[in-house]
Protein backbone atom coordinates (compact mmCIF):
# COMPACT_ATOMS: atom_id res chain seq x y z
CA UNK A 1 83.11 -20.68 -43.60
CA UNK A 2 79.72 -19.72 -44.78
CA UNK A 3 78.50 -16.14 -45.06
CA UNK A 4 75.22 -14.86 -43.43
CA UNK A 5 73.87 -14.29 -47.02
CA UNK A 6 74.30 -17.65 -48.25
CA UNK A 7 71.28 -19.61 -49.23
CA UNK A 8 68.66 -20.57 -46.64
CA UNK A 9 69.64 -18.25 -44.36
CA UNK A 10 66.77 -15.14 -43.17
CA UNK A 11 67.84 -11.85 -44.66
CA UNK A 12 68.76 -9.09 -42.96
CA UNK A 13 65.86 -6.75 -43.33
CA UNK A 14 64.03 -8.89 -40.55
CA UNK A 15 60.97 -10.00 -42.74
CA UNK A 16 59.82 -13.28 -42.98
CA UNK A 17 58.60 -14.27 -46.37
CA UNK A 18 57.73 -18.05 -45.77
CA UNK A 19 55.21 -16.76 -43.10
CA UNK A 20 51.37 -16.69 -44.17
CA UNK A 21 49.88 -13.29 -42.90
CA UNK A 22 47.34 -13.41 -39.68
CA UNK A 23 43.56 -14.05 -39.78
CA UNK A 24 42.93 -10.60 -39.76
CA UNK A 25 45.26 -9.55 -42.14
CA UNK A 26 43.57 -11.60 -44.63
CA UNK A 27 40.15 -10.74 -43.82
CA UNK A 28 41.23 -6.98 -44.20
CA UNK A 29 42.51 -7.83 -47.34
CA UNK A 30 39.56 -9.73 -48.02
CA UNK A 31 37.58 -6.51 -47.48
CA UNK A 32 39.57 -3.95 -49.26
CA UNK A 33 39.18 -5.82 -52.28
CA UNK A 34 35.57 -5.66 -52.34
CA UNK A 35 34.54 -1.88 -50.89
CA UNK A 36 30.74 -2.83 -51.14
CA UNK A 37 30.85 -5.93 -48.77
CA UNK A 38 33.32 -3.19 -46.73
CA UNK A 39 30.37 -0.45 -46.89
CA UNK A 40 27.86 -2.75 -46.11
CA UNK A 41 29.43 -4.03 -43.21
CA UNK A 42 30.12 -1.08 -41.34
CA UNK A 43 26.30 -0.10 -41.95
CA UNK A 44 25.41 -3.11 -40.05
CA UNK A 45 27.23 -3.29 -37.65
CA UNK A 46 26.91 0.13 -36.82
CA UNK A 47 23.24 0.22 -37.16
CA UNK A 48 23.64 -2.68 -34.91
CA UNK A 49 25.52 -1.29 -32.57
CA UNK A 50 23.57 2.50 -32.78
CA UNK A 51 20.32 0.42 -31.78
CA UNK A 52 21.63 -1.62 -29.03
CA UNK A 53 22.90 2.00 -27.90
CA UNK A 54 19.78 3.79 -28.23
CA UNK A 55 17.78 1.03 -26.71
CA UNK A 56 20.35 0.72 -23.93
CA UNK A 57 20.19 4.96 -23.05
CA UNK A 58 16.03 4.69 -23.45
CA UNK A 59 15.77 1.70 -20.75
CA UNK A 60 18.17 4.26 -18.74
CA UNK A 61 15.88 6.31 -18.74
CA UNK A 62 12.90 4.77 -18.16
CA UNK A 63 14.37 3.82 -15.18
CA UNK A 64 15.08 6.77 -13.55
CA UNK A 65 11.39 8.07 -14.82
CA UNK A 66 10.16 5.20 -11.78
CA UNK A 67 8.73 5.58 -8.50
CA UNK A 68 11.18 3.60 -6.99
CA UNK A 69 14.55 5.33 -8.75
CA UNK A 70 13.09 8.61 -6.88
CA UNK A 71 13.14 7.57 -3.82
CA UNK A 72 15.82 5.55 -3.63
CA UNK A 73 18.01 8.22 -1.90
CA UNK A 74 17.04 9.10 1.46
CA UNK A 75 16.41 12.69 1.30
CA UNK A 76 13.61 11.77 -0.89
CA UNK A 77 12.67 8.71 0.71
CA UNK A 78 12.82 10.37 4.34
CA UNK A 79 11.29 13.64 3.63
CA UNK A 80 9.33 14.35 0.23
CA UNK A 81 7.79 10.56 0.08
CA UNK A 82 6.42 10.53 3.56
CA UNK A 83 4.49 13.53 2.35
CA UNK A 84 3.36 12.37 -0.47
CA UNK A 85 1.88 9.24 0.57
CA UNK A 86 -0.86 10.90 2.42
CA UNK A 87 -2.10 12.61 -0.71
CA UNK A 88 -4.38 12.12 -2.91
CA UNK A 89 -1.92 11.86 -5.66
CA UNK A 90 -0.70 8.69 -4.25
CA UNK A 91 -3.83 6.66 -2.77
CA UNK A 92 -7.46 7.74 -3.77
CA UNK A 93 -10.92 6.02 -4.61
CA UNK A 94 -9.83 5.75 -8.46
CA UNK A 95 -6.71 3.71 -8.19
CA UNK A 96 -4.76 6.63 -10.90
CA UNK A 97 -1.61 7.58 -8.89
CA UNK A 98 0.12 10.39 -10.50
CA UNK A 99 4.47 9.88 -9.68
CA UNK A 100 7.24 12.01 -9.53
CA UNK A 101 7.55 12.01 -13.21
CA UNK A 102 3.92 12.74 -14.28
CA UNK A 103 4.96 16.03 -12.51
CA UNK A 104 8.44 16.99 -12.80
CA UNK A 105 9.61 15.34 -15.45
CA UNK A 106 7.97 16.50 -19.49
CA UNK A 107 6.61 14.16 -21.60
CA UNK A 108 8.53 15.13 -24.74
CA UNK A 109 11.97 13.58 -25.81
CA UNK A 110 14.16 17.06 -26.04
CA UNK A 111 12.33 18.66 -22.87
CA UNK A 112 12.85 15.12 -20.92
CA UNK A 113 16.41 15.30 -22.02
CA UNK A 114 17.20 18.46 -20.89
CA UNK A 115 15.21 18.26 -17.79
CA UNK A 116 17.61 15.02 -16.91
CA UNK A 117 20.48 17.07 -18.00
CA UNK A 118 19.74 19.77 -15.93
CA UNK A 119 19.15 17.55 -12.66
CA UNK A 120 22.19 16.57 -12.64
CA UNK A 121 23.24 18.59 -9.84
CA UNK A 122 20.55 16.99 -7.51
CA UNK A 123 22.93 13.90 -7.83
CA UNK A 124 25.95 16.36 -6.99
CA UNK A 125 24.14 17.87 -3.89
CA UNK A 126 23.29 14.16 -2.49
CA UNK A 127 26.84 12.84 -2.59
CA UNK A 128 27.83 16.02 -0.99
CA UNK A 129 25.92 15.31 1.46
CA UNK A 130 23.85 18.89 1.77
CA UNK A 131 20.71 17.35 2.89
CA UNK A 132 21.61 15.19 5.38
CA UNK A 133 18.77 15.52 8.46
CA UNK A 134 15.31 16.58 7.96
CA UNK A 135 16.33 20.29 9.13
CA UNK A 136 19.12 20.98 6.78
CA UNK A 137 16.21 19.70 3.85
CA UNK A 138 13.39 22.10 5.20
CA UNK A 139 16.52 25.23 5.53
CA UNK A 140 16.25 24.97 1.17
CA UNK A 141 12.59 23.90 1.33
CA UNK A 142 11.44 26.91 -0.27
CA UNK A 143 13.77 27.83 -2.22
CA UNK A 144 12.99 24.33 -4.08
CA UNK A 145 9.93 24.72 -4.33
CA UNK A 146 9.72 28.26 -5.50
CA UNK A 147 12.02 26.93 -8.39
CA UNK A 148 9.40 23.93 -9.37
CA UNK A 149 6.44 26.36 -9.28
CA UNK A 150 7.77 29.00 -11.37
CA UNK A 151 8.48 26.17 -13.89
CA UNK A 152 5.36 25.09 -14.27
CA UNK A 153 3.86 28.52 -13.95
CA UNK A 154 6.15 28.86 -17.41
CA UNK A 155 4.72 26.20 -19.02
CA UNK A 156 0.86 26.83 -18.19
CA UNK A 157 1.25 23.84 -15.54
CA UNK A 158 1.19 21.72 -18.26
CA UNK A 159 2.28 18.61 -16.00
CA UNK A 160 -0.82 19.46 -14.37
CA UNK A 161 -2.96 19.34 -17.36
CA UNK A 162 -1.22 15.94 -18.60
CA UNK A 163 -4.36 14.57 -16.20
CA UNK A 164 -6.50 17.43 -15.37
CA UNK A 165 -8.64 18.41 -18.49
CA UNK A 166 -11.00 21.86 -17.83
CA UNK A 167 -13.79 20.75 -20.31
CA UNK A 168 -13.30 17.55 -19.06
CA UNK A 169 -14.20 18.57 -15.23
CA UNK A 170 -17.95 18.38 -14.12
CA UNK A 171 -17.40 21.88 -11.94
CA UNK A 172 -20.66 21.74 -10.81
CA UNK A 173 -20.66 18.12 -8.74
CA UNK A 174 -17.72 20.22 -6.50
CA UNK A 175 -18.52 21.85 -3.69
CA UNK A 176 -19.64 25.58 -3.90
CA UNK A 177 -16.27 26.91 -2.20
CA UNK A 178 -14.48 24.65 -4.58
CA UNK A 179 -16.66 26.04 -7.78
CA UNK A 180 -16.16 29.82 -6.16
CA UNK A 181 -12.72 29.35 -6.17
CA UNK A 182 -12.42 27.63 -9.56
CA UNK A 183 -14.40 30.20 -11.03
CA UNK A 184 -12.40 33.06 -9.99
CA UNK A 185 -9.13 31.13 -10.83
CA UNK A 186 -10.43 30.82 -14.37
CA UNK A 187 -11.54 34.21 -14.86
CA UNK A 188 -8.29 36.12 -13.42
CA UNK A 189 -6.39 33.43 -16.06
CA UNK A 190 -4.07 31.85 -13.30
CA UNK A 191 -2.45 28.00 -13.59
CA UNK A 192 -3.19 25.07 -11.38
CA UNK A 193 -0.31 25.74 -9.70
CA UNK A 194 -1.19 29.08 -8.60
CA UNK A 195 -4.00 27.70 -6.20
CA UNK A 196 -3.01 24.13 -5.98
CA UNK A 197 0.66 24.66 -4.14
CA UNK A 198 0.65 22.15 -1.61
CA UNK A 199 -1.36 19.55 -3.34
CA UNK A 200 1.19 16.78 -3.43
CA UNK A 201 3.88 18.29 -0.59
CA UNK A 202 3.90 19.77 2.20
CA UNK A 203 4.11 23.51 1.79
CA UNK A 204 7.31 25.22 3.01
CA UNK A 205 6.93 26.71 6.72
CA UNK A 206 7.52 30.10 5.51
CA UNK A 207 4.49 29.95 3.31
CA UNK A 208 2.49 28.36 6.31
CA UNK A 209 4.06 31.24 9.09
CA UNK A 210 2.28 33.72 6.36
CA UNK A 211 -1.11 31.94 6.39
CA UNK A 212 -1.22 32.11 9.98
């Protein structure tokens, strides 16, 4: 009778010597033997991987900077692009059509970030559904709006003046209302905005009820 210890037999810890460790064993082992090769590697293939990440997030949003990504929903596409076609902001003698993001959307990397960040809800609001029919858009019309001019009031309408350059414009091939009123905007220091409301949407109906 032979006892589980003799020779040849597996011992009884459960390891099994005679067995040559995995790939990836060895490679680790291979590594941790020589830290710089370990260093180095991790630098590339994180840089590698840090790049393909960046580049990744900056086609993202480049993307959603686009004409089309805008109005790809249809309370945009049904409501604020009808508008805007019949501006001069999209069709004119010059061929320069200024988008959604020339206006809305800053040019620098930190204000473009948070201005992305902070439209976040609009994608909220559309998958709830709040702006279903042309009606339940215009009921919030103003309120939007009032919220778009006050931000560019803040920054000087700076979107505005991403295009529009004052020592730049000939004032004086206008029209005299045009150069009246440009004159007078100038010297009471108002923003674009200020007088241009309405250039590139239609203005809210409360606005227009006030007019009249």
């Amino acid at each position: 009778m032979t006892s589980s210890n003799d020779a040849g037999s597996p011992p009884d810890d459960g390891s099994r010597p005679d067995r040559p460790p995995g790939r990836f064993k060895r490679l680790g082992r291979w590594f941790w033997a020589r830290p710089l090769y370990m260093i180095a590697t991790i630098l590339v293939v994180g840089g590698a991987a840090g790049v393909a990440a960046w580049g990744g997030f900056t086609i993202v949003i480049a993307k959603s900077n686009t004409l089309e990504f805008c109005v790809s929903c249809h309370e945009m596409r049904e409501n604020i692009f009808v508008e805007y076609k019949q501006t001069i902001h999209y069709s004119n003698r010059t061929g320069v059509r200024a988008i959604c993001a020339d206006c809305h959307v800053p040019k620098a990397w930190i204000p473009k970030i948070i201005r992305k960040i902070a439209s976040s809800h609009e994608l909220f609001h559309h998958l709830a559904g709040d702006f279903e029919t042309r009606e339940e858009f215009d009921s919030v019309r103003l309120e939007l709006a009032e919220k778009v001019w006050d931000t560019m009031v803040a920054s000087d309408s700076k979107p505005c003046r991403n295009c529009h350059s004052r020592p730049a414009m000939a004032i004086h091939l206008q029209s005299q209302r045009a150069q009246e009123k440009m004159q007078g905007g100038l010297e009471a220091g108002k923003t674009c905005i200020e007088c241009h409301k309405g250039i590139a949407h239609k203005l809210p109906a409360e606005l227009l009820d006030d007019d009249d």
